[in-house]
N, C-alpha and C. Protein backbone atom coordinates (compact mmCIF):
# COMPACT_ATOMS: atom_id res chain seq x y z
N UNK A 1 0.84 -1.18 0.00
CA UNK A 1 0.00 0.00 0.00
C UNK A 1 0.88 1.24 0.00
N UNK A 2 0.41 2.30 -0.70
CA UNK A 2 1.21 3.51 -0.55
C UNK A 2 0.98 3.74 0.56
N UNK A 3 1.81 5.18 0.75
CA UNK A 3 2.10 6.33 1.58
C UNK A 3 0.31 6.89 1.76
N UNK A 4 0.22 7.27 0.51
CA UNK A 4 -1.00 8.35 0.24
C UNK A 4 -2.28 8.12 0.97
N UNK A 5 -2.59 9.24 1.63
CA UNK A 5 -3.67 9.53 2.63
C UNK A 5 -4.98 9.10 1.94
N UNK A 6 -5.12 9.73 0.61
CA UNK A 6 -6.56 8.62 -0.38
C UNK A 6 -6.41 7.55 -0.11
N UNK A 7 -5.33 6.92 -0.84
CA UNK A 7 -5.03 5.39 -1.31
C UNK A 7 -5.81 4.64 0.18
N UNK A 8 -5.00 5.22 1.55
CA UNK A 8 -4.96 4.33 3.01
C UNK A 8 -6.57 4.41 2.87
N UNK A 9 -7.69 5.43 2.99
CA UNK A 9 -8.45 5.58 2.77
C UNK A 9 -10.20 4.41 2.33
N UNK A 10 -8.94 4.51 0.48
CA UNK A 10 -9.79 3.87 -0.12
C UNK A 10 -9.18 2.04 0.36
N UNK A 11 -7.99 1.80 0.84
CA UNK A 11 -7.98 0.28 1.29
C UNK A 11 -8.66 -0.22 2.63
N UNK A 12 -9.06 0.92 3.17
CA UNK A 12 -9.65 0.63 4.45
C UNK A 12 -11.13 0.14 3.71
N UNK A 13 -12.01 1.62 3.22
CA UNK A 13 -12.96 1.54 2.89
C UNK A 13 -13.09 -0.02 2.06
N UNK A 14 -12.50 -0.69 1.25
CA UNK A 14 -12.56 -2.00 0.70
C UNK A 14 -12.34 -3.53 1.44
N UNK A 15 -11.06 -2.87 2.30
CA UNK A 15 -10.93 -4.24 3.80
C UNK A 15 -12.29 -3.85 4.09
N UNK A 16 -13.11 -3.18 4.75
CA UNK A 16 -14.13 -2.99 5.74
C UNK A 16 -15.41 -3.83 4.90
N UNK A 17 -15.36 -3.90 3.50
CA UNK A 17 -16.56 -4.13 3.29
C UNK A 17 -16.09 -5.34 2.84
N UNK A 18 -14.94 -5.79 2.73
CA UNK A 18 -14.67 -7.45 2.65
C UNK A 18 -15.28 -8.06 4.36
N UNK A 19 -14.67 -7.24 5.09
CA UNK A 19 -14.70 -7.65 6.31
C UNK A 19 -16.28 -7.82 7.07
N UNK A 20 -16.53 -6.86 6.88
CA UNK A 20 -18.35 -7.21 7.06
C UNK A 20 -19.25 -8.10 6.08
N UNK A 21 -18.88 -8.49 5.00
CA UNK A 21 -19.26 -9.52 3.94
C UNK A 21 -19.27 -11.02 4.64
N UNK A 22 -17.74 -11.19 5.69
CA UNK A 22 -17.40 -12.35 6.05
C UNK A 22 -18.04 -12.48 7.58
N UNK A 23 -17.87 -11.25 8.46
CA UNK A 23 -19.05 -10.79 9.35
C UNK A 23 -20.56 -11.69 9.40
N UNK A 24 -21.23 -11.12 8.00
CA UNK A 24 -22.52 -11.97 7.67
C UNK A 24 -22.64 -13.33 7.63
N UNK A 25 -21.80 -13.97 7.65
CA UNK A 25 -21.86 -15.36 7.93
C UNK A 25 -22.44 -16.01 9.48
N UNK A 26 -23.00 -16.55 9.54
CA UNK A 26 -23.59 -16.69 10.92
C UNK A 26 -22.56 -17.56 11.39
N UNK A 27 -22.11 -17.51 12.85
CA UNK A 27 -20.60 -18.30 13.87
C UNK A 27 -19.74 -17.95 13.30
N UNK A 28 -19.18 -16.92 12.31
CA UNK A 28 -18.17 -16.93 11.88
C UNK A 28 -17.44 -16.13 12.59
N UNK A 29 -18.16 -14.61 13.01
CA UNK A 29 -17.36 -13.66 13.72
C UNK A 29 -18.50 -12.78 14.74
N UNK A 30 -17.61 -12.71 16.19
CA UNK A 30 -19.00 -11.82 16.89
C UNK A 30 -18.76 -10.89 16.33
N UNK A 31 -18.02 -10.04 15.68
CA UNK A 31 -18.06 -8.54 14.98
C UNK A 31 -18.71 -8.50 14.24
N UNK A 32 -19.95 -7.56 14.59
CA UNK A 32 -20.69 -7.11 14.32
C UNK A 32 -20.75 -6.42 11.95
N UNK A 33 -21.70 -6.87 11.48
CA UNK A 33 -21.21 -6.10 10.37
C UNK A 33 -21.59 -5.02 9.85
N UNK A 34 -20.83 -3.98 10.39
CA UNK A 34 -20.75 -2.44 11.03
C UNK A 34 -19.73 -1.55 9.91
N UNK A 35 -18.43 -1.87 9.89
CA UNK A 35 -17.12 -1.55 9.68
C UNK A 35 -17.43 -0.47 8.95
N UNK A 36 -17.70 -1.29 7.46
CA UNK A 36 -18.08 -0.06 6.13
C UNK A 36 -18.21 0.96 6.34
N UNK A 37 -19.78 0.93 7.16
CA UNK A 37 -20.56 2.24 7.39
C UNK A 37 -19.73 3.31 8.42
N UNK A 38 -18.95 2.62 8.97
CA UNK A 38 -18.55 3.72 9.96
C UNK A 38 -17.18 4.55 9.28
N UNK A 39 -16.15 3.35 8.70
CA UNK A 39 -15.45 4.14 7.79
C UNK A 39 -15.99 5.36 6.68
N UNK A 40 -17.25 4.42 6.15
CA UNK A 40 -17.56 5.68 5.17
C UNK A 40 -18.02 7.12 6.03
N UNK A 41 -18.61 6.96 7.19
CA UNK A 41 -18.88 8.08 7.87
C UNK A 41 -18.01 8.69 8.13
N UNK A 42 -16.52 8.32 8.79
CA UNK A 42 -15.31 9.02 9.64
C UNK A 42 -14.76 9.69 7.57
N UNK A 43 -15.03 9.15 7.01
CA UNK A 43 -14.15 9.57 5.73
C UNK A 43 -14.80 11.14 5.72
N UNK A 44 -16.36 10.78 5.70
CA UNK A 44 -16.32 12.13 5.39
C UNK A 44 -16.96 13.56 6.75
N UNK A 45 -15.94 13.40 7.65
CA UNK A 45 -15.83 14.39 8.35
C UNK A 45 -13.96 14.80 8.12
N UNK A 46 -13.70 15.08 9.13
CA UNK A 46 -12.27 16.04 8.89
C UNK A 46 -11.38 14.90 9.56
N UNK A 47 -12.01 13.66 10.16
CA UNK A 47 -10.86 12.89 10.24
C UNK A 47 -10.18 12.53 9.02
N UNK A 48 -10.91 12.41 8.24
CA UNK A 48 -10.19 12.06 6.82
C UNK A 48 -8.62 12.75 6.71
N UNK A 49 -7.78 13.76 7.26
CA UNK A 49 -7.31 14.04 7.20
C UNK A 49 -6.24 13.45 8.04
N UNK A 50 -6.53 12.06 8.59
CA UNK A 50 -5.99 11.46 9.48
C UNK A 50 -5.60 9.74 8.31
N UNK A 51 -4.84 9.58 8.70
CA UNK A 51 -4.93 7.61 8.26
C UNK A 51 -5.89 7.40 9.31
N UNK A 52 -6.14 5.87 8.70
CA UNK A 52 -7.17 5.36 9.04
C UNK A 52 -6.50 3.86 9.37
N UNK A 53 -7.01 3.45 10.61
CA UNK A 53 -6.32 2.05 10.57
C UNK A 53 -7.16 1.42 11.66
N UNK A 54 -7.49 -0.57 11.59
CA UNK A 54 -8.43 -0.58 12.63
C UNK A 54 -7.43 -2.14 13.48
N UNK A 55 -7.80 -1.77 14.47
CA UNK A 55 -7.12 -2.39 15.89
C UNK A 55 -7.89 -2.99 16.85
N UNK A 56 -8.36 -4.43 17.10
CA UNK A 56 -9.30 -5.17 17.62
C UNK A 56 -10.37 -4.67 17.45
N UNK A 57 -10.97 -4.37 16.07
CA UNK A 57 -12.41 -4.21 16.00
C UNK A 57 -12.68 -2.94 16.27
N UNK A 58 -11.32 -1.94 16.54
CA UNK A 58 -11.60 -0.31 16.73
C UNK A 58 -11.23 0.20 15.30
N UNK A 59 -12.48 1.28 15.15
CA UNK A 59 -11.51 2.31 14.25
C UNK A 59 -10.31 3.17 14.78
N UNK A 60 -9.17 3.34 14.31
CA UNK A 60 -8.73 4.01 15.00
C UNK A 60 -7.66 5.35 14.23
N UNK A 61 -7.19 6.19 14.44
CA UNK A 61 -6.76 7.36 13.60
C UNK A 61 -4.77 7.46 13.75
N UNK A 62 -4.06 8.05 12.50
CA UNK A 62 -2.66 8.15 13.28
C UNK A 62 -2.17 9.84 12.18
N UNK A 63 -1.33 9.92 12.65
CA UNK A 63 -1.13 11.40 11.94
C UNK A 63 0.24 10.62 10.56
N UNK A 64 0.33 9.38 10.91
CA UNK A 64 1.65 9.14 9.72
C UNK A 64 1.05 7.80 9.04
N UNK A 65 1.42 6.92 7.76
CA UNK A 65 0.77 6.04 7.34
C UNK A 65 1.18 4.34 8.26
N UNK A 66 2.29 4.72 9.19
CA UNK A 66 2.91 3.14 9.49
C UNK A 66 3.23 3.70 11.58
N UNK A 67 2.17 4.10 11.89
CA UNK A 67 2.28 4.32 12.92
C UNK A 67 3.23 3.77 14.24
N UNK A 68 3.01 2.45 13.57
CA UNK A 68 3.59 1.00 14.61
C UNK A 68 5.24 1.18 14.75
N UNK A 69 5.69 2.02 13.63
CA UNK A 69 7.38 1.93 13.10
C UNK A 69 7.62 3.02 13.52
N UNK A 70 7.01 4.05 14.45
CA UNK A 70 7.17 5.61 14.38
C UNK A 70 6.81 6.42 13.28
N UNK A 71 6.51 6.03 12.31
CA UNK A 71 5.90 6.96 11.40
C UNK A 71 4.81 7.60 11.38
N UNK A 72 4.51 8.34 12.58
CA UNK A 72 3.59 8.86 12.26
C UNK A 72 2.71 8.33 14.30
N UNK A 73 1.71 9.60 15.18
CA UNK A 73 1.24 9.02 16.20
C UNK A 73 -0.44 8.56 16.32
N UNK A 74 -0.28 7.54 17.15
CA UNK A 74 -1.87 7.43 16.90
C UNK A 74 -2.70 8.35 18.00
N UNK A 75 -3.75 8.54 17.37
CA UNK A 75 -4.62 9.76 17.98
C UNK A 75 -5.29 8.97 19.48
N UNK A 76 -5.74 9.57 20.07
CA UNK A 76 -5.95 8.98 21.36
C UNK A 76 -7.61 8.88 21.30
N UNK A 77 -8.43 8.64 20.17
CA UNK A 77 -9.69 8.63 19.78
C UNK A 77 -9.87 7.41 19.09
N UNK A 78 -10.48 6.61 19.24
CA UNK A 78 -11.12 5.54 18.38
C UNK A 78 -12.30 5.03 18.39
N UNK A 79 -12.96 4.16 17.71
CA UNK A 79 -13.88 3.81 17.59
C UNK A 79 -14.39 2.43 17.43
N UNK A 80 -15.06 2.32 18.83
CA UNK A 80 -14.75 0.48 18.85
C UNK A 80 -15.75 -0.11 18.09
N UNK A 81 -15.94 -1.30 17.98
CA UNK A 81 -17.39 -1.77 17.19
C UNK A 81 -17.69 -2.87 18.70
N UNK A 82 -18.69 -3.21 18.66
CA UNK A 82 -19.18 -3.94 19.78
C UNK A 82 -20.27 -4.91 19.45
N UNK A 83 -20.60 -6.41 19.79
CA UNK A 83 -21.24 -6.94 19.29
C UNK A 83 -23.28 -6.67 19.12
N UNK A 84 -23.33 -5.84 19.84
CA UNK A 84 -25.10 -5.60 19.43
C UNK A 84 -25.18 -4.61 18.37
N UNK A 85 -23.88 -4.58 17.43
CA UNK A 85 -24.13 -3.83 15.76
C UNK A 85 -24.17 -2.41 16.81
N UNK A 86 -23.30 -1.48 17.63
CA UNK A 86 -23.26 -0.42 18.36
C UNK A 86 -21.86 0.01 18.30
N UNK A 87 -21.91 1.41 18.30
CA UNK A 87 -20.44 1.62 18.26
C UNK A 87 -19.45 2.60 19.67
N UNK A 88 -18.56 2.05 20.05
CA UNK A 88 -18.45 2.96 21.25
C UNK A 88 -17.41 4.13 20.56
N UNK A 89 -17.29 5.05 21.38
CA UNK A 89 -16.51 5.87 20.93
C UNK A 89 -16.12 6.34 22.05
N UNK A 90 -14.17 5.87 21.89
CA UNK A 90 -13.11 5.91 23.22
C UNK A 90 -12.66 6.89 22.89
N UNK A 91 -11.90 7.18 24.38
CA UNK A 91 -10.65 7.98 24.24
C UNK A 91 -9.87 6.95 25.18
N UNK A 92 -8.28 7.43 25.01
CA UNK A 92 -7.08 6.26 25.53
C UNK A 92 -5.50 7.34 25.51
N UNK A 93 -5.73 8.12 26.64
CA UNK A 93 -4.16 9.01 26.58
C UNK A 93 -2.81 7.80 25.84
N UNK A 94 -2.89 6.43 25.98
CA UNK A 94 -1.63 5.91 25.85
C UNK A 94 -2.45 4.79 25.55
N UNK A 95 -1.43 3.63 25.01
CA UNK A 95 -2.05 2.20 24.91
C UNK A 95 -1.76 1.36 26.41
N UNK A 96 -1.10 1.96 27.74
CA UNK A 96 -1.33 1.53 28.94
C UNK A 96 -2.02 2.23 29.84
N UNK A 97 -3.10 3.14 29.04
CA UNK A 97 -4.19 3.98 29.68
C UNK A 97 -5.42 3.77 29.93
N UNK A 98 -5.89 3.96 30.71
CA UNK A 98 -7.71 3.22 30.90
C UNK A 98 -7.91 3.75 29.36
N UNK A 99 -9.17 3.52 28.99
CA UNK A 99 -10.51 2.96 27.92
C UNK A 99 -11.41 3.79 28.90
N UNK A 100 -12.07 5.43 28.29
CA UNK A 100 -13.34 5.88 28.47
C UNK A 100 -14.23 5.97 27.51
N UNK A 101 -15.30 5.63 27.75
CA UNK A 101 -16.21 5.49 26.69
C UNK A 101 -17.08 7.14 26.89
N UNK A 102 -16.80 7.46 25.69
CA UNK A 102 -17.41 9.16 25.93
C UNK A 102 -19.02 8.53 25.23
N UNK A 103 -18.78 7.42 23.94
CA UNK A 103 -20.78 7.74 23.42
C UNK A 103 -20.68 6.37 22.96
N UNK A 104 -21.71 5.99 23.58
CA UNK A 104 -22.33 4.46 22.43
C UNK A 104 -23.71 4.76 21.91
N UNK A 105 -23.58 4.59 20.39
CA UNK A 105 -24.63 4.50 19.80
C UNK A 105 -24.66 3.75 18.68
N UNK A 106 -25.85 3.40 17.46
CA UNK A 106 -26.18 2.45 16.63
C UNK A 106 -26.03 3.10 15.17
N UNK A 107 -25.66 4.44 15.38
CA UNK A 107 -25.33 5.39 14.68
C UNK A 107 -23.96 5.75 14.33
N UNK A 108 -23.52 5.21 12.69
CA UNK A 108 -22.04 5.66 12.18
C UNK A 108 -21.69 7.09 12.21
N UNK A 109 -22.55 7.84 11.80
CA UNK A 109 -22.64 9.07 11.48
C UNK A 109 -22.29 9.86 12.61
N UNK A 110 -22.89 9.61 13.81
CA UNK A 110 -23.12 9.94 15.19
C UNK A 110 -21.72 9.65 15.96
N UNK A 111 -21.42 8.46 15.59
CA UNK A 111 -20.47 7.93 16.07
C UNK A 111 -18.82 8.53 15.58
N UNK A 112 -18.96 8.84 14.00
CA UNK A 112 -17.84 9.67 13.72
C UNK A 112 -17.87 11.18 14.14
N UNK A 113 -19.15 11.67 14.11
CA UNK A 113 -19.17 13.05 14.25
C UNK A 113 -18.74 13.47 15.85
N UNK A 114 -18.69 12.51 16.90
CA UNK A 114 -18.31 13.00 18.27
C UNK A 114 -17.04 12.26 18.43
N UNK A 115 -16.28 11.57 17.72
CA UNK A 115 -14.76 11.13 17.23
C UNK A 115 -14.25 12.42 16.66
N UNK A 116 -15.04 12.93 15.76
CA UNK A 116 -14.74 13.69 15.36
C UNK A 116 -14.55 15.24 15.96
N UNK A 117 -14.90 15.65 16.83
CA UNK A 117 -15.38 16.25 18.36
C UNK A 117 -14.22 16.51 18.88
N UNK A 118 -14.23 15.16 19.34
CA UNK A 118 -12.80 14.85 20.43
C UNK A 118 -11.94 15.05 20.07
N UNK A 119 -11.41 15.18 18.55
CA UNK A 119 -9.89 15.05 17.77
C UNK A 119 -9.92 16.48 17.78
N UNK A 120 -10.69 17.11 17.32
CA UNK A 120 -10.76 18.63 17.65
C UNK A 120 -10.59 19.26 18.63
N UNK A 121 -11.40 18.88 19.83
CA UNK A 121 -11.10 19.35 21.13
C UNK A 121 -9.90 18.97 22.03
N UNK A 122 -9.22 18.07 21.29
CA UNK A 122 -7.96 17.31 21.92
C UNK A 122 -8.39 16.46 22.81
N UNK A 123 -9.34 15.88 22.46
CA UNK A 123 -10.29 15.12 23.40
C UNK A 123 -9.34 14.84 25.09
């Protein structure tokens, strides 16, 4: 995969809807099949201006394309998926930091737009 902030974008948006395709299978996965919709929602608010990358079933945001290598930090906002098809929406100062859940709802839109909130407000 490139560098490029589209490209990461559009491979998420295509994993996500492979990934909820295989989702629909009944026993196959408790994850919920959610993913798509929520990517397509976070795309189009101003996270888009973020990579996009997802981490046990979270959406989650980084300011570089390979976060894991130092390239780039991950945002302290994500977006979990949860099995009753609901989405929580964390914040996490560090990856050895509690997990607060600021909103759960059934709503992508809802769900990016107060992700979207938090990245602004420095949540």
């Amino acid at each position: 995969m490139s560098d490029s902030l589209s490209e990461a974008w559009d491979f998420l948006t295509q994993a996500a809807a492979e990934q909820d395709d295989g989702c629909r299978i009944p026993g196959r996965s408790w994850v919920p099949p959610i993913l798509e919709d929520l990517v397509l929602a976070a795309r189009n608010t101003s996270l888009s201006r973020y990579y996009p990358f997802t981490s046990h079933a979270r959406l989650r945001f980084s300011t570089g394309p390979e976060s894991w290598i130092g390239n780039g930090d991950d945002l302290a906002v994500g977006i979990a998926l949860v099995p009753e098809g609901r989405y929580l929406v964390c914040t996490q100062a560090s990856h050895d930091a509690p997990v607060f859940v600021r909103l759960e709802t059934a709503d992508a839109d809802e769900a990016a737009a107060m992700a979207e909130h938090l990245v602004n407000a420095g949540s």
